[in-house]
C-alpha atoms as a PDB file:
ATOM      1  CA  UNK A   1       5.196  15.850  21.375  1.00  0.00           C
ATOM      2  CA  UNK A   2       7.364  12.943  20.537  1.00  0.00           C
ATOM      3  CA  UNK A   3       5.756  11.729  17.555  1.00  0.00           C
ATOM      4  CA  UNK A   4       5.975  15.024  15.866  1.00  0.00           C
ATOM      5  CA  UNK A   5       9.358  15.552  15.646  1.00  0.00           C
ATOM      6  CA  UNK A   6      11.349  16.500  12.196  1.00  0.00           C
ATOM      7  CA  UNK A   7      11.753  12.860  11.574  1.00  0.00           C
ATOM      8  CA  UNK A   8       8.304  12.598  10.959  1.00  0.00           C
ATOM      9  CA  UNK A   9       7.194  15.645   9.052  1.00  0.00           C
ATOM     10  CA  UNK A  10      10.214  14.149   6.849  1.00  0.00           C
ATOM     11  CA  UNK A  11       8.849  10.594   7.212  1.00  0.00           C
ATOM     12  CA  UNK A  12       5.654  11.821   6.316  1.00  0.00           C
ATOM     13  CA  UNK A  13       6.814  13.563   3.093  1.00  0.00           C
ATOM     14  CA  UNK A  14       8.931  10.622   1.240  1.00  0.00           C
ATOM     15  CA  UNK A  15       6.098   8.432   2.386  1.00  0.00           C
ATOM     16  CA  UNK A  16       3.789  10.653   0.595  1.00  0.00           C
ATOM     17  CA  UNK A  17       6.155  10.617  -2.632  1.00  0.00           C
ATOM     18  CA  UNK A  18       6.534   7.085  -2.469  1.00  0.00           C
ATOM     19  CA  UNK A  19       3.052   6.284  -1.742  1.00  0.00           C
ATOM     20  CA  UNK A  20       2.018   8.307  -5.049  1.00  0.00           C
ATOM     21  CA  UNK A  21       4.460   6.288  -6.961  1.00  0.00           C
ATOM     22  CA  UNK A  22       3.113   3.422  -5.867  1.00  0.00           C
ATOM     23  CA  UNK A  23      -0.775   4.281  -6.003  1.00  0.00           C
ATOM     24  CA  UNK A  24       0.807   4.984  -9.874  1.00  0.00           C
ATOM     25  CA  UNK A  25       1.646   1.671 -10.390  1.00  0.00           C
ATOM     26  CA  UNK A  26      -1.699   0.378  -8.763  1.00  0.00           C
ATOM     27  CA  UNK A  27      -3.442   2.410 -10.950  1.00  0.00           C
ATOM     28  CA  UNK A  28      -1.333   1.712 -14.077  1.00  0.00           C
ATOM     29  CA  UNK A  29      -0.787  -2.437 -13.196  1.00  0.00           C
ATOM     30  CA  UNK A  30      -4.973  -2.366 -12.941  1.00  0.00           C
ATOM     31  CA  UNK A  31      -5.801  -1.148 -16.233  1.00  0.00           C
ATOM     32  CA  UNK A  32      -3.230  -2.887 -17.364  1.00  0.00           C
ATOM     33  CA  UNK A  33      -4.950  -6.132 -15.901  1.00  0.00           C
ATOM     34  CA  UNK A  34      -8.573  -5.196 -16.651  1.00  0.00           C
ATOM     35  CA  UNK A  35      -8.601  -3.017 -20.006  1.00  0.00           C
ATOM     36  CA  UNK A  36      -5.817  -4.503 -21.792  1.00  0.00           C
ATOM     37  CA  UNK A  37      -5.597  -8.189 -20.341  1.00  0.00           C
ATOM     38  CA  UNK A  38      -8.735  -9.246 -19.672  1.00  0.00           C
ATOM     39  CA  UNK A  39      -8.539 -10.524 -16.024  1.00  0.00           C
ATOM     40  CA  UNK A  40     -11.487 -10.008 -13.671  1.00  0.00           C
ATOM     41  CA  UNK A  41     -11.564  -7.125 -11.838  1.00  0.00           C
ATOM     42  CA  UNK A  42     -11.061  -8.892  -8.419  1.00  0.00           C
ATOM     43  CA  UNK A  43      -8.252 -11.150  -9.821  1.00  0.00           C
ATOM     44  CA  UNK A  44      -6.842  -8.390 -11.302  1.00  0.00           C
ATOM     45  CA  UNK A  45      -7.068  -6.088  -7.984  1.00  0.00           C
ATOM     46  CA  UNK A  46      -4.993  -9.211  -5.889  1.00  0.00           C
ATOM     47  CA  UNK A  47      -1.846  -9.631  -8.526  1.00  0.00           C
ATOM     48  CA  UNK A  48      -1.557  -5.556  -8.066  1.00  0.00           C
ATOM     49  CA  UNK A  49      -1.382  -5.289  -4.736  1.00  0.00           C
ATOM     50  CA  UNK A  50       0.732  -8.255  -4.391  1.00  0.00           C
ATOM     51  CA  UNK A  51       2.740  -6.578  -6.882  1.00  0.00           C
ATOM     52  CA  UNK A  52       2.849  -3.169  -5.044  1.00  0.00           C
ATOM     53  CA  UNK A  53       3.466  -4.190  -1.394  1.00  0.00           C
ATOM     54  CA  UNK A  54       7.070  -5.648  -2.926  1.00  0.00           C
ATOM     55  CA  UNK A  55       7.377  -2.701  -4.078  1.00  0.00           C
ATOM     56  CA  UNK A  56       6.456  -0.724  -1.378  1.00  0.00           C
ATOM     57  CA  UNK A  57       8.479  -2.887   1.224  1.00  0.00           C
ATOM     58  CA  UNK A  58      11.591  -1.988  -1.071  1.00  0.00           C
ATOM     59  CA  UNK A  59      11.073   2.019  -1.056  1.00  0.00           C
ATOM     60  CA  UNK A  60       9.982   1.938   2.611  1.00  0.00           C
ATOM     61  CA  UNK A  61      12.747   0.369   3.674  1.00  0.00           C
ATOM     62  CA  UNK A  62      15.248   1.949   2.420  1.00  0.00           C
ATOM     63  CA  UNK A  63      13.950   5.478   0.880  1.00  0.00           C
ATOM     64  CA  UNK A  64      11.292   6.692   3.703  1.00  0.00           C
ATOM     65  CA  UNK A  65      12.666   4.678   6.653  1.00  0.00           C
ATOM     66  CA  UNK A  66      16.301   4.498   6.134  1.00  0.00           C
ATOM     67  CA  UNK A  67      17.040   1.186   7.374  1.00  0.00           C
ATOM     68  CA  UNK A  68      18.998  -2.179   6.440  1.00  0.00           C
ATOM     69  CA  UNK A  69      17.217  -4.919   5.548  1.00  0.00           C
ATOM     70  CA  UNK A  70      16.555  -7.637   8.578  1.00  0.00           C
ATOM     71  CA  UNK A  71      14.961 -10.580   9.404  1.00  0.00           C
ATOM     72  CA  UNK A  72      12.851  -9.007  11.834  1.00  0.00           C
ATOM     73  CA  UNK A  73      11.330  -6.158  10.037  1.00  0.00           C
ATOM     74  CA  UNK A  74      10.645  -8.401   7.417  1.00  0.00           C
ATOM     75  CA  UNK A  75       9.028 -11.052   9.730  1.00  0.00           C
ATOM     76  CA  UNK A  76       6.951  -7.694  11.109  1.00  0.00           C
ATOM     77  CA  UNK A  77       6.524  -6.459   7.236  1.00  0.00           C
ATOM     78  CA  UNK A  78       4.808 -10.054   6.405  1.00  0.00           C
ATOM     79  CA  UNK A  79       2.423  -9.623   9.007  1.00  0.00           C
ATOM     80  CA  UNK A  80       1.701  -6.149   8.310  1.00  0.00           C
ATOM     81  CA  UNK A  81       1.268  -7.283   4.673  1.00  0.00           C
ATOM     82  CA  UNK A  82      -1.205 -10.030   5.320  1.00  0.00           C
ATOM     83  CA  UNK A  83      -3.344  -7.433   7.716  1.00  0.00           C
ATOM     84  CA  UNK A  84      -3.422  -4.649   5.306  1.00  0.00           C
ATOM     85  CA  UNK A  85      -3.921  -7.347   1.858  1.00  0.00           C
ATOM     86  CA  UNK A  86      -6.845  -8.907   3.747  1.00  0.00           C
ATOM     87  CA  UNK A  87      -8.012  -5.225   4.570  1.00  0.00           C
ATOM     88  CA  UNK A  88      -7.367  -3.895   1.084  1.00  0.00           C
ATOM     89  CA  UNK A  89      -9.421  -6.729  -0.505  1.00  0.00           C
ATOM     90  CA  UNK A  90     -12.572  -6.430   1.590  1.00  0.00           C
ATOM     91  CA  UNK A  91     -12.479  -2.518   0.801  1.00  0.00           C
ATOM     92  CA  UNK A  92     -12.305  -3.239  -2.670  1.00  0.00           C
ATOM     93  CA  UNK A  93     -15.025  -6.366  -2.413  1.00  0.00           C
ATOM     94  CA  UNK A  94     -17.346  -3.827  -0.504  1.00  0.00           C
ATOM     95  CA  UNK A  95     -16.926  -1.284  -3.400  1.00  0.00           C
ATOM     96  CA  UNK A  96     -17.698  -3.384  -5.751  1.00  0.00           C
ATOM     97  CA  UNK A  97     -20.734  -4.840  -4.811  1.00  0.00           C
ATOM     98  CA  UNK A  98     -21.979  -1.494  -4.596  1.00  0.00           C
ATOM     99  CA  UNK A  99     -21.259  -1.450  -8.430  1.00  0.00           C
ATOM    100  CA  UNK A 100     -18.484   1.101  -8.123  1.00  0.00           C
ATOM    101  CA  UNK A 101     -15.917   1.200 -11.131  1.00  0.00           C
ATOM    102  CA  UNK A 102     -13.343  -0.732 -10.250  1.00  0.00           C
ATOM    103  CA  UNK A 103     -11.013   2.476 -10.258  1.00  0.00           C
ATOM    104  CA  UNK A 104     -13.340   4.254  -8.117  1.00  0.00           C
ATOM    105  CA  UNK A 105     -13.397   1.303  -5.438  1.00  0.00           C
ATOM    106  CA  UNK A 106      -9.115   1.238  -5.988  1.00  0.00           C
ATOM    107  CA  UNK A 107      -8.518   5.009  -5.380  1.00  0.00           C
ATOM    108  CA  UNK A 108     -11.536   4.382  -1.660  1.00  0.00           C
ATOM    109  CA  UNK A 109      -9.317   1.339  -0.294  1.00  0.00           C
ATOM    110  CA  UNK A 110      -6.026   3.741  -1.092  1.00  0.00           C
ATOM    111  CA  UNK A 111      -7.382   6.980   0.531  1.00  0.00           C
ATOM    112  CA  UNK A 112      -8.868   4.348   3.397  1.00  0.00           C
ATOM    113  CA  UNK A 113      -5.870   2.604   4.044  1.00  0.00           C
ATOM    114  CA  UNK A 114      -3.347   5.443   3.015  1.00  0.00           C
ATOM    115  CA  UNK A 115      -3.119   7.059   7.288  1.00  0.00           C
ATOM    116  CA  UNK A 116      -3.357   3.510   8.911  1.00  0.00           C
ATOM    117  CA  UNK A 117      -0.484   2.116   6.631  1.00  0.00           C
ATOM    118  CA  UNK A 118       2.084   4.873   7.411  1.00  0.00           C
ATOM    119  CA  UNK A 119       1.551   4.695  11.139  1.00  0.00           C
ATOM    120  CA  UNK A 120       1.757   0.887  11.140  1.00  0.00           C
ATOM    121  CA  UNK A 121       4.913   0.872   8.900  1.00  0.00           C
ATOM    122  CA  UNK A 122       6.836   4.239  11.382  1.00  0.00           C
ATOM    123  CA  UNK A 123       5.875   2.816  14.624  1.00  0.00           C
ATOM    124  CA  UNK A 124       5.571  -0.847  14.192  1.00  0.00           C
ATOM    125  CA  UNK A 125       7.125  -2.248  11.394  1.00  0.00           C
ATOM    126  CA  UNK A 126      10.227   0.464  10.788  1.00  0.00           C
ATOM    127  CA  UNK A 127      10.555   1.463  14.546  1.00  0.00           C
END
C-alpha cells in the first residue's frame, strides 16, 4: 500500500494541473507552428515538445515533486527525456500516417504517454 500514500494522491493532482498547463502550451506552441508559421507538421511537433519537456522539467521539479535541483536528477531527467521524445515522436509519426489531424495524433501521444510519464518521473526520476 506504499505507493498510495497521501503523497501521491497529492503528487498525482499538481501533476495533473501541471500536465494540463503544459498539454496547453503543446497545443497552443503547435498551431502556433503549423497554422500561423508554416512549419511542417512533424518539424513543428519536435520544436514543441522540446519546448515543453523544459518546461515540464522546471514545474516537476519544483511544483509537483518538491525538490532542489541536482546533477543527478537531471542526468536521470535527460534520459527520461530522450526515452519519452523518441516515444512521443513515433506516436505522433504512427498517427500521422494514418492521416490523422495533426491535433488529433498530438492529444493520442499525450493521453498515451500521460500514465507512463508520471510514474517514470515519481519513482525514477524524482524518487
Amino acid at each position: 500500500m506504499r505507493y498510495f500514500s497521501n503523497t501521491f494522491f497529492r503528487d498525482s493532482a499538481a501533476y495533473a494541473f501541471v500536465s494540463l498547463l503544459a498539454y496547453g502550451l503543446v497545443f497552443g506552441l503547435m498551431y502556433f507552428f503549423v497554422d500561423l508559421v508554416g512549419i511542417g507538421e512533424p518539424a513543428a511537433f519536435f520544436f514543441t515538445y522540446a519546448i515543453a519537456y523544459f518546461f515540464d522539467y522546471i514545474m516537476n521539479l519544483r511544483v509537483v515533486f518538491r525538490r532542489e535541483h541536482a546533477g543527478h536528477r537531471l542526468v536521470k531527467y535527460i534520459i527520461y527525456l530522450v526515452v519519452f521524445f523518441i516515444l512521443a515522436n513515433a506516436i505522433f509519426y504512427i498517427a500521422n500516417n494514418f492521416n490523422l489531424h495533426y491535433l488529433w495524433g498530438t492529444f493520442l501521444t499525450l493521453a498515451v504517454l500521460f500514465p507512463l510519464r508520471f510514474c517514470a518521473l515519481r519513482y525514477v526520476v524524482f524518487r
